[in-house]
Protein backbone atom coordinates (compact mmCIF):
# COMPACT_ATOMS: atom_id res chain seq x y z
CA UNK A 1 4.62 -10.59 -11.24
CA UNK A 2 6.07 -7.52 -11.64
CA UNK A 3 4.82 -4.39 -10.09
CA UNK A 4 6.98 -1.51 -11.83
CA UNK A 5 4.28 1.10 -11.86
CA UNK A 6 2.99 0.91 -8.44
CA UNK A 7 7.02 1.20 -7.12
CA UNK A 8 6.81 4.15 -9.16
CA UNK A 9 3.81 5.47 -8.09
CA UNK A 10 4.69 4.54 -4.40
CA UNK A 11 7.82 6.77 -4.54
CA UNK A 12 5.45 9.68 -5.71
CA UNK A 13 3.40 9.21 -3.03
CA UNK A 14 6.10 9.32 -0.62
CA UNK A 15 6.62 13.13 -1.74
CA UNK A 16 3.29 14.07 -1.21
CA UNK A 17 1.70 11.85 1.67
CA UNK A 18 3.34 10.66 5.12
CA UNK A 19 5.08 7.57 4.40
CA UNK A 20 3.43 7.55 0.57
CA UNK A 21 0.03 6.26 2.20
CA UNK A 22 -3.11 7.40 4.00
CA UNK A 23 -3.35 4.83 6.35
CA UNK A 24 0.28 2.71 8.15
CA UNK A 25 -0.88 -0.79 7.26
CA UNK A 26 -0.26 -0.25 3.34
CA UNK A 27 2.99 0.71 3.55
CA UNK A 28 4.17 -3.05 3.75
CA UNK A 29 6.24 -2.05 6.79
CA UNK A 30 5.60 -5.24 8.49
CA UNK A 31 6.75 -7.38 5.48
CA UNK A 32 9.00 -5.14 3.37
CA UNK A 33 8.13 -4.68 -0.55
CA UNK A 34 6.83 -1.55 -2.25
CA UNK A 35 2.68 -1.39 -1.55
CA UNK A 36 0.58 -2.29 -4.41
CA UNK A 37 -1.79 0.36 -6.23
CA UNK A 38 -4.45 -0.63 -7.25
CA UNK A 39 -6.68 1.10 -10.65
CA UNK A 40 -9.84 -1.20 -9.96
CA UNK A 41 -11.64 -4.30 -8.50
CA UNK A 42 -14.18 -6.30 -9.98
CA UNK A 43 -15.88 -9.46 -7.57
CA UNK A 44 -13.39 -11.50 -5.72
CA UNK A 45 -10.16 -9.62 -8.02
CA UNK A 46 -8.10 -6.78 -7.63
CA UNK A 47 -6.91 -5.08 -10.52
CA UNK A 48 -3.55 -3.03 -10.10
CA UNK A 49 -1.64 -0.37 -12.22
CA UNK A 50 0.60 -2.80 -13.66
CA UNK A 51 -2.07 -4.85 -15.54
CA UNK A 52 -2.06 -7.81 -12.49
CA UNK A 53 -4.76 -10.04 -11.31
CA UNK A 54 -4.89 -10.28 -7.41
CA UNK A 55 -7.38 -12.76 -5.45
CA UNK A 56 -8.82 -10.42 -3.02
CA UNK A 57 -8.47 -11.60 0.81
CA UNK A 58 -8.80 -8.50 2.25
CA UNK A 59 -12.14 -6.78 0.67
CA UNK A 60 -11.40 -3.81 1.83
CA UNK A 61 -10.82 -4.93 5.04
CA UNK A 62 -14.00 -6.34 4.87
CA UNK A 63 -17.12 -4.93 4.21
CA UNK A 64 -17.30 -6.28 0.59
CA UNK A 65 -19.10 -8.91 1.70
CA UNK A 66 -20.58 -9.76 -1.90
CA UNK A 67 -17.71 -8.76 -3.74
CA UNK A 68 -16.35 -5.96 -5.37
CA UNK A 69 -18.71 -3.46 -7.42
CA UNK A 70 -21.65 -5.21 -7.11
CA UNK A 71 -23.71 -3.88 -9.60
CA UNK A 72 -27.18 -3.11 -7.49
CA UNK A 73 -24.87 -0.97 -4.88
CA UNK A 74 -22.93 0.72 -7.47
CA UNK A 75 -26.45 1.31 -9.76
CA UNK A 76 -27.92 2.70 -6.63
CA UNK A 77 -25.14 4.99 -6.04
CA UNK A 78 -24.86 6.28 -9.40
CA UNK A 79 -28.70 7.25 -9.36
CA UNK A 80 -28.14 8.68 -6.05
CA UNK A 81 -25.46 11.01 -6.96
CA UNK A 82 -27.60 12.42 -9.70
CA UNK A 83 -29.82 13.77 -7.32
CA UNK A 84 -26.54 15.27 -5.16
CA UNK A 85 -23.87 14.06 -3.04
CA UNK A 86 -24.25 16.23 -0.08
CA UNK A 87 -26.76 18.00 1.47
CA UNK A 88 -26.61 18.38 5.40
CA UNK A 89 -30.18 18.08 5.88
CA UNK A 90 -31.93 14.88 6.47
CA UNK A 91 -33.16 12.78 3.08
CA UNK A 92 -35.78 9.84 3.53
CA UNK A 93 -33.37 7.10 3.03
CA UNK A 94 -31.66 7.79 6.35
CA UNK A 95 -34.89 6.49 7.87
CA UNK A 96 -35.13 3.31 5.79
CA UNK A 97 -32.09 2.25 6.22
CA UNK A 98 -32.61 2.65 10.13
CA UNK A 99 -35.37 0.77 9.93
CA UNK A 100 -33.92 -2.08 8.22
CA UNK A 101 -30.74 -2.23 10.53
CA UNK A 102 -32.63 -2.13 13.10
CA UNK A 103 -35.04 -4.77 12.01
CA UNK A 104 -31.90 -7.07 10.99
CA UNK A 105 -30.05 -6.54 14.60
CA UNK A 106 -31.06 -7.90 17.83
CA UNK A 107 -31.23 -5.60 20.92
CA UNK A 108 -30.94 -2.64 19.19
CA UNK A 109 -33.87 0.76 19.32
CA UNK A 110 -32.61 3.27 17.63
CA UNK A 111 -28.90 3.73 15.38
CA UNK A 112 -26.93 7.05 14.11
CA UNK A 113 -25.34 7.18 11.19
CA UNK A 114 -21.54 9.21 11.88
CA UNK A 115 -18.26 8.61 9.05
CA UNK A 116 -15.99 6.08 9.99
CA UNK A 117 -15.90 3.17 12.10
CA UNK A 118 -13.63 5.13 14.50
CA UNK A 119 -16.16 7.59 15.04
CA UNK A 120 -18.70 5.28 15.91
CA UNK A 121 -16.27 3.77 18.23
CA UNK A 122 -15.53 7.23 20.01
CA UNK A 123 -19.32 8.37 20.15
CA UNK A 124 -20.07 5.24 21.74
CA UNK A 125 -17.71 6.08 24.25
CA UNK A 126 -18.60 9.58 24.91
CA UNK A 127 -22.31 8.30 25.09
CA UNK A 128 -21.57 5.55 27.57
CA UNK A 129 -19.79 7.82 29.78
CA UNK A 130 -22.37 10.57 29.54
CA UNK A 131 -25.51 8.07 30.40
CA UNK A 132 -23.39 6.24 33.11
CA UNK A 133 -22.10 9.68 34.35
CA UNK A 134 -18.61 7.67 34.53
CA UNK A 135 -15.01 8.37 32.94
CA UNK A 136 -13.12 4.83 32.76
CA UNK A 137 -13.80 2.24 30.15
CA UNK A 138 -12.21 -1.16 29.93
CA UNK A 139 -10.64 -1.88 26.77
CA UNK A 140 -8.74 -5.07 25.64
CA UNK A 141 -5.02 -5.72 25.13
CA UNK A 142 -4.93 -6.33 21.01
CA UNK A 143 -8.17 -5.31 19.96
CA UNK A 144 -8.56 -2.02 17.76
CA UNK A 145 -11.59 0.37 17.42
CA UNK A 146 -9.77 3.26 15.43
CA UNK A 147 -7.13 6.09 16.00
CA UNK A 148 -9.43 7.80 18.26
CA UNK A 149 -7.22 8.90 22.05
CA UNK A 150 -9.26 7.19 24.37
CA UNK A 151 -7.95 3.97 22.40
CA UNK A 152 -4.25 4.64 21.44
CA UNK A 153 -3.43 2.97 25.04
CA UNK A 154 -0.98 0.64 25.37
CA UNK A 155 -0.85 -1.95 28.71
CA UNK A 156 0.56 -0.45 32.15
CA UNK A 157 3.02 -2.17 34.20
CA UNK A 158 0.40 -4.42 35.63
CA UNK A 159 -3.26 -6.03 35.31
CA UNK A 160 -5.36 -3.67 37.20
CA UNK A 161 -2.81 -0.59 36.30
CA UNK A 162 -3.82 2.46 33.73
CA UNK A 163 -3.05 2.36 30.63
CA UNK A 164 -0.15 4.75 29.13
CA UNK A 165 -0.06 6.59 26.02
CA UNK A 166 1.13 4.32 22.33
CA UNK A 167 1.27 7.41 20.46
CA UNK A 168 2.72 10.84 20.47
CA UNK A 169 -0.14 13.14 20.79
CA UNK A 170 -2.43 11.40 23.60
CA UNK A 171 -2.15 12.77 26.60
CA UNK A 172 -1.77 10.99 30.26
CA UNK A 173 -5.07 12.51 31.11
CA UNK A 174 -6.93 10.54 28.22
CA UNK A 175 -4.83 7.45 29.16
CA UNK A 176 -5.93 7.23 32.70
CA UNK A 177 -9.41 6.76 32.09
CA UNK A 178 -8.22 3.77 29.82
CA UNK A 179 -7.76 0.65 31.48
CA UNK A 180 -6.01 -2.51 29.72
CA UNK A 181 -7.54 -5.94 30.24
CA UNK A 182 -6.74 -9.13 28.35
CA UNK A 183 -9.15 -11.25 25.96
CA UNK A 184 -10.59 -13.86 26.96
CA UNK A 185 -9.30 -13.90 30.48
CA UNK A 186 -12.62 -12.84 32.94
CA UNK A 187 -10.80 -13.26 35.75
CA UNK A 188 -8.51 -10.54 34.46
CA UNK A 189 -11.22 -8.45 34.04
CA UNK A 190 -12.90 -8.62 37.09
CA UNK A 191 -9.61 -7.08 38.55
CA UNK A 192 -10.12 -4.32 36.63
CA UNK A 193 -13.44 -3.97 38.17
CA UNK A 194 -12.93 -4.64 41.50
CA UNK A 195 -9.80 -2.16 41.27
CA UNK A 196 -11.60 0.85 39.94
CA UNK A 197 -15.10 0.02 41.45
CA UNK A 198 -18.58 2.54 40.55
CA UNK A 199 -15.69 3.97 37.74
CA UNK A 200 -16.06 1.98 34.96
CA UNK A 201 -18.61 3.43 32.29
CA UNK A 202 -18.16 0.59 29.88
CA UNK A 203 -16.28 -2.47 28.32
CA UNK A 204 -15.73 -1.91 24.63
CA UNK A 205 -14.67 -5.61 22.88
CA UNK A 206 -14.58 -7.15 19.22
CA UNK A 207 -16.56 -9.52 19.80
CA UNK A 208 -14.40 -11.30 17.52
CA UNK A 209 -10.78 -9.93 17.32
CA UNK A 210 -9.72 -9.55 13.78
CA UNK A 211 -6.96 -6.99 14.80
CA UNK A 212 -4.58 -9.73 16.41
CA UNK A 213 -5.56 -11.41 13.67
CA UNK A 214 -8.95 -13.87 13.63
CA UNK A 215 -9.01 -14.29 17.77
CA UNK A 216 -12.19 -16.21 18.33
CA UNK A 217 -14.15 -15.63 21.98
CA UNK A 218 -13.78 -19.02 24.27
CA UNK A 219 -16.83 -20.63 25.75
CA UNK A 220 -18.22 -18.22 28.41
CA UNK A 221 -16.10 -15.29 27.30
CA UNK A 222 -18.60 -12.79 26.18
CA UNK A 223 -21.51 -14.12 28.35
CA UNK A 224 -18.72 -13.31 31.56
CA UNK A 225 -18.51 -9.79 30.29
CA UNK A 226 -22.49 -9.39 30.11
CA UNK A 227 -22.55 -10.61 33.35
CA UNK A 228 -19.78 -8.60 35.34
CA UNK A 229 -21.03 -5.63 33.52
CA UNK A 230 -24.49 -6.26 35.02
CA UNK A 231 -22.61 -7.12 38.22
CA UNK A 232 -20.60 -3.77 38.13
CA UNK A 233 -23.10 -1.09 36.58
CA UNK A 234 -21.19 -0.70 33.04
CA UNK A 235 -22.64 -0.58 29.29
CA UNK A 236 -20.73 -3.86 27.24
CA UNK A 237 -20.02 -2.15 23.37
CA UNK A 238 -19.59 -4.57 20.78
CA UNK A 239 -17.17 -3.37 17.65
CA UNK A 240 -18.84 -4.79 15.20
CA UNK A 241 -17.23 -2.70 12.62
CA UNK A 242 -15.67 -6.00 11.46
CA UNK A 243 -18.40 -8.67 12.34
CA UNK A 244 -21.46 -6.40 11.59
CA UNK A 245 -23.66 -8.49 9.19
CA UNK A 246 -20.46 -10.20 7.94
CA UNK A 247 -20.96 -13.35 10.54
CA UNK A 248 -24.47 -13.11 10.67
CA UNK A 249 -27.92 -10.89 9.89
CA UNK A 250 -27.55 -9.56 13.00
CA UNK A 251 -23.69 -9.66 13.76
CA UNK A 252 -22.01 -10.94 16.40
CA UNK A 253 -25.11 -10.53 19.10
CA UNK A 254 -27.19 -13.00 16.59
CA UNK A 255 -24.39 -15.29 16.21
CA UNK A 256 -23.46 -15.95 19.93
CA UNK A 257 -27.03 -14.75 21.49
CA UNK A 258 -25.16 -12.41 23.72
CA UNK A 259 -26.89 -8.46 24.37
CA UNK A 260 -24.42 -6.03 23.88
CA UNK A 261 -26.21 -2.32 25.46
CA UNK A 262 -24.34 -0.52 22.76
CA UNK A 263 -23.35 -1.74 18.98
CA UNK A 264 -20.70 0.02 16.50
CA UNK A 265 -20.70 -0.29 12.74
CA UNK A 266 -17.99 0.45 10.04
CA UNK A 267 -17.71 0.29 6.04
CA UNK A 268 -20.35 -2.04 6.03
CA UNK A 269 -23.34 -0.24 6.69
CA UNK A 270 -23.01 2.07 3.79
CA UNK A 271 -21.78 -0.87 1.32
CA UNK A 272 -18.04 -0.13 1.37
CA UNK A 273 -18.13 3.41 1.28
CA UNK A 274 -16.67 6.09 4.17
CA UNK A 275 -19.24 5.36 6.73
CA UNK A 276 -20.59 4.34 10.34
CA UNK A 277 -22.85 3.97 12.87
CA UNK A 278 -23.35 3.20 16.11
CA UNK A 279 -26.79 1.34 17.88
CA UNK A 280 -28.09 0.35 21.39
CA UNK A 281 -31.50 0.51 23.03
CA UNK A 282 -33.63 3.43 23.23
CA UNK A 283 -33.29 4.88 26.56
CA UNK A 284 -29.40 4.99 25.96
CA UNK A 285 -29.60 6.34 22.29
CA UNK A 286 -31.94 8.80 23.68
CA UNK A 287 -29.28 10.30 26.08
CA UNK A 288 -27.56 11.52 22.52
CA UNK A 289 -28.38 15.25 21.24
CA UNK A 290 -30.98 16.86 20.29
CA UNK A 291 -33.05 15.07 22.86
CA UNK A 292 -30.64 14.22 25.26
CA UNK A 293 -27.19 16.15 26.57
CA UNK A 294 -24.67 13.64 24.83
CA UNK A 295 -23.00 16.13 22.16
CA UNK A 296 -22.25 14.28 18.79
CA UNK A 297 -22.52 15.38 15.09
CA UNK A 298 -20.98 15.67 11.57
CA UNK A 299 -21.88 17.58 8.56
CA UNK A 300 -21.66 14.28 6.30
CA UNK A 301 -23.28 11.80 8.83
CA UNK A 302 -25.85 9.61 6.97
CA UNK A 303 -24.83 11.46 3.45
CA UNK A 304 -26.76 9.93 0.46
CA UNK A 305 -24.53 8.31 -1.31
CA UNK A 306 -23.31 6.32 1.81
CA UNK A 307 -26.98 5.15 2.54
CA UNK A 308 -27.98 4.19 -1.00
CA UNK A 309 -25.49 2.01 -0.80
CA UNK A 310 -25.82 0.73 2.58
CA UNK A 311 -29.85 0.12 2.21
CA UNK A 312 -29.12 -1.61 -1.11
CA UNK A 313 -25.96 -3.84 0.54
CA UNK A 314 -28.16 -4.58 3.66
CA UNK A 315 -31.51 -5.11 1.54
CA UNK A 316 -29.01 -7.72 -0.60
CA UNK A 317 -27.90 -9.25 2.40
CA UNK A 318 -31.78 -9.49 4.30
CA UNK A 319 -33.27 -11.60 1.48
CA UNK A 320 -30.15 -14.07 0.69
CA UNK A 321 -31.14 -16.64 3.05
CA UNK A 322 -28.21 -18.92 1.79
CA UNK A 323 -25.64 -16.15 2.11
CA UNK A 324 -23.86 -17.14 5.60
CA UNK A 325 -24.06 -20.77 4.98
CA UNK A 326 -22.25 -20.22 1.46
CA UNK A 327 -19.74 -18.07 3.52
CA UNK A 328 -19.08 -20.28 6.09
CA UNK A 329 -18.77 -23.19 3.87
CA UNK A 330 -16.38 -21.34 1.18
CA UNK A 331 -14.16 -20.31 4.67
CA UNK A 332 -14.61 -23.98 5.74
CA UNK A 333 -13.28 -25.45 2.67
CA UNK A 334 -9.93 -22.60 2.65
CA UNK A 335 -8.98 -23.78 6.41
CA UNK A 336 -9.14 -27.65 5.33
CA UNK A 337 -6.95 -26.96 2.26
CA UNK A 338 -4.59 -25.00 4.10
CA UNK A 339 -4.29 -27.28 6.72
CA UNK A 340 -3.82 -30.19 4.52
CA UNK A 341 -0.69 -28.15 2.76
CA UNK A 342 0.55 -26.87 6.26
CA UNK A 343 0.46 -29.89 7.56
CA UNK A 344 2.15 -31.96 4.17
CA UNK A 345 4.85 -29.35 4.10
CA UNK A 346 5.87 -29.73 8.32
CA UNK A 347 5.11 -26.10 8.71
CA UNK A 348 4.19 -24.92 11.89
CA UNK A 349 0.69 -23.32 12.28
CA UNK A 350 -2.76 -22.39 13.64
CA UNK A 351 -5.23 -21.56 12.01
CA UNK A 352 -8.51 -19.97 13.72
CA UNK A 353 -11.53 -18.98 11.98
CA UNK A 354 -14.83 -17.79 12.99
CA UNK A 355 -17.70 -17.93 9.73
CA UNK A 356 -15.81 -15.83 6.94
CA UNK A 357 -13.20 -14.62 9.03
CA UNK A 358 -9.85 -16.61 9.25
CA UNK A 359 -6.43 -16.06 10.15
CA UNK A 360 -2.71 -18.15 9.68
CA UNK A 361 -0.61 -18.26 12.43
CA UNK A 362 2.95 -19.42 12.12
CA UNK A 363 3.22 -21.18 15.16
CA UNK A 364 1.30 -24.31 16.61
CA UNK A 365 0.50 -23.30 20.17
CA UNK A 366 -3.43 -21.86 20.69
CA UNK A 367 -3.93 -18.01 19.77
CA UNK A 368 -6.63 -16.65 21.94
CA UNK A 369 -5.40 -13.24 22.93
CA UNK A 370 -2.75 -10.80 22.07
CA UNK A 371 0.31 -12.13 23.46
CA UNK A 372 -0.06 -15.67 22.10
CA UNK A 373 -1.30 -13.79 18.56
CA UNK A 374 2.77 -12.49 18.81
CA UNK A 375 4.21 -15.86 18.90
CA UNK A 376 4.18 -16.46 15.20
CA UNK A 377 7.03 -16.53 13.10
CA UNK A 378 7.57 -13.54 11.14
CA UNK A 379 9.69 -14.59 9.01
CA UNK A 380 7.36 -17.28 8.24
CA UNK A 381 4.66 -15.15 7.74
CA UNK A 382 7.02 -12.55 5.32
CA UNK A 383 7.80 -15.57 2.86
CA UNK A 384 3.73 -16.26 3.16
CA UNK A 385 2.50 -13.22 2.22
CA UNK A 386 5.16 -12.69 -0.24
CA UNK A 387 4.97 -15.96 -2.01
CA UNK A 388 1.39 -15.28 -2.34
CA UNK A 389 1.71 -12.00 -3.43
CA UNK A 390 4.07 -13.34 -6.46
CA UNK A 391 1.34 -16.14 -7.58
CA UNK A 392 -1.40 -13.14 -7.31
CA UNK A 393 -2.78 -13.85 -4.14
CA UNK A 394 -3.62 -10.77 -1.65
CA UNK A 395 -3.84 -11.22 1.80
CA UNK A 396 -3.14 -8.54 4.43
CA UNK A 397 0.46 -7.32 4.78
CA UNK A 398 0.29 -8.04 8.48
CA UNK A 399 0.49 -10.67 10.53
CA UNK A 400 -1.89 -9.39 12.74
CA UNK A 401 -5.11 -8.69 10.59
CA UNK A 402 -7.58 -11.44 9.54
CA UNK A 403 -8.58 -12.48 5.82
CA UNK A 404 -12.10 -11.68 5.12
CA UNK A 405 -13.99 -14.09 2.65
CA UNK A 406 -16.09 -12.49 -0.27
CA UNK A 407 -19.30 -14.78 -1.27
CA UNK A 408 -17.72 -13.42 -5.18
CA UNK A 409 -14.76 -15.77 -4.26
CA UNK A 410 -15.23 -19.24 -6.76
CA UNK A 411 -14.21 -22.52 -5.38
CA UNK A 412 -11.37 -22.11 -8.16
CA UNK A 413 -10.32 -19.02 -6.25
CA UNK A 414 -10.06 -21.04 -3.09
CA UNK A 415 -7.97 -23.93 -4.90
CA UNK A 416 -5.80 -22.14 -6.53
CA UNK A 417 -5.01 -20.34 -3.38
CA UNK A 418 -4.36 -23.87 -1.69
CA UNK A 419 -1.87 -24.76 -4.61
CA UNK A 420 -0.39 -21.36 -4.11
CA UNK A 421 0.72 -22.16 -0.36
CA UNK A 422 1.59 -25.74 -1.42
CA UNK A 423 4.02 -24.15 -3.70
CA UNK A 424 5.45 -21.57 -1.69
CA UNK A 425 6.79 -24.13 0.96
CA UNK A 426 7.79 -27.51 -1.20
């Protein structure tokens, strides 16, 4: 394939925007190439400005659960915007999408509606703290919840040590109230706890990772950080921003029947467009202004376009009572393919999946946290991504981000992908 027009357009950008794009993970860094641009998507295919087909893995890194411009979320938001885009005040449908959510979720009272899925992440935080009248929060080696300070924090020089700054710009004071624990280990993080005891507001997890790629919880994994959170006085947050009605109706807490006390949403929630939210129980979401003395807002927070399409998306995905098995069974069928090709061809892998999330790893010990998530071969994983890329076949350009399976995908799709790896490495 060739992709002329998006080199040009990339070297454009570069004039105009930091490193040509508005967010590090396009800018094929990790795998070398020119990023593709893309003029439109339609169902399981992206369309780009060279006139080429891609199979969509990524779906917007994945809240297009039901495929690209799904025509009852893109009607609804067309109607919507004839009304106005932007009002500040509250509308009605603010309300009934509340309702639904938190009809759909377990464990869950009351929601807000913020931007992003990084601001959900960071009001969470700022809530916790404020109801818990604490200032440290564990957070885990490999798992991301946006470009917010309190998260940039890379791992100290030991288990129970703070955290230290990843990025220019956060300071040591917002680091030490990070501390740096590693998935799936409990006994890990009951250091934590014991070392910083009646200081710890709250554990913030993915509940599964899909930022070290697809990192699945072990037996006992989440249920141990209920319990030493119970133990030790702290709110558990689940990110759902990636597993929020994408495993299940009601996420991640449905799926493994584990409480989280606080809940954060991303793109999904307002059907692929800018927004977020975060959930818990009343007498936490209470603590959050105007009632309580937890300070959050935003002039766009629960703007009408974003919840047209999120009520239609979630009202779509509440009366498809088929949807998760089809998911999980389109998923299912990917991993045996590539599993048969992996393992015809002698290449090393594993391959973890949880429902429509999946990852490739080039390297056959276990993945189950960050470190072992690193072991992959990158080269590997270059000649992957690029061989796919060449036979129109779109996965992340990063080893360490998970594929996220559209229910618009056709079994086709999923072949042809299979045939595409088989080719790549015969």
């Amino acid at each position: 394939m060739l992709y002329q027009r998006s080199s040009q357009l990339f070297a454009e950008a570069e004039k105009v925007i930091p490193g040509g794009v508005n967010s590090p993970v396009r800018a094929f860094k990790s795998v070398g190439g020119t990023p593709i641009f893309v003029k439109e998507a339609k169902g399981a295919y992206l369309y780009d400005e060279d006139g080429n087909r891609l199979i969509d893995y990524i779906n917007s890194w994945g809240p297009m659960i039901l495929g690209h411009a799904y025509a009852p979320v893109v009607d609804a938001v067309i109607e919507k915007a004839k009304l106005g885009t932007s009002f500040g005040m509250p509308t009605e449908i603010e309300t009934k999408i509340a309702e639904l959510a938190v009809s759909m979720v377990p464990n869950i009272d009351k929601i807000r509606f913020v931007n992003s899925g990084t601001e959900a992440c960071m009001s969470a935080i700022r809530l916790a703290r404020g109801y818990t009248d604490r200032e440290k929060i564990i957070k885990f080696k490999g798992c991301y919840h946006g470009h917010s300070d309190s998260f940039l924090i890379s791992a100290g020089s030991g288990a129970v040590t703070f955290g230290s700054p990843n990025s220019p710009g956060v300071t040591q004071g917002t680091a030490k109230d990070t501390l740096l624990a590693v998935y799936n280990d409990l006994t890990n993080v009951r250091s934590v706890f014991e070392a910083n005891k009646a200081e710890v507001a709250a554990i913030i997890v993915e509940p599964v990772a899909g930022n070290m790629g697809c990192v699945p919880p072990q037996k006992g994994f989440l249920e141990g950080l209920r319990a030493l959170c119970d133990e030790f006085g702290a709110l558990l947050i689940f990110d759902e921003v990636m597993t929020g009605f994408r495993l299940a109706r009601g996420g991640a807490q449905e799926l493994f029947g584990v409480n989280a006390d606080l809940v954060t949403f991303g793109k999904v929630i307002g059907g692929g467009l800018p927004v977020g939210a975060f959930a818990g129980r009343r007498e936490i979401m209470d603590y959050l202004a105007p009632v309580g003395p937890v300070y959050q807002a935003g002039t766009l927070s629960g703007n009408p376009l974003a919840m047209a399409a999120g009520l239609t998306m979630l009202q779509e995905i509440e009366k498809d009572n088929e949807l998760f098995t089809r998911l999980d069974e389109k998923t299912a069928y990917l991993e045996k393919g590539l599993r048969q090709v992996l393992e015809e061809c002698e290449i090393a892998y594993t391959i973890n999946r949880v429902g429509s999330m999946i990852s490739v790893f080039f390297d056959e010990r276990a993945v189950v946290d960050f470190d072992t998530a690193g072991y992959g071969n990158n080269d590997t994983f270059k000649k992957f991504f690029h061989g796919l890329l060449a036979e129109g076949v779109y996965i992340a350009p990063s080893s360490y981000e998970t594929w996220f399976i559209t229910d618009a995908l056709t079994y086709e799709d999923l072949d042809y992908t299979i045939n595409a790896v088989r080719k790549i490495f015969s």
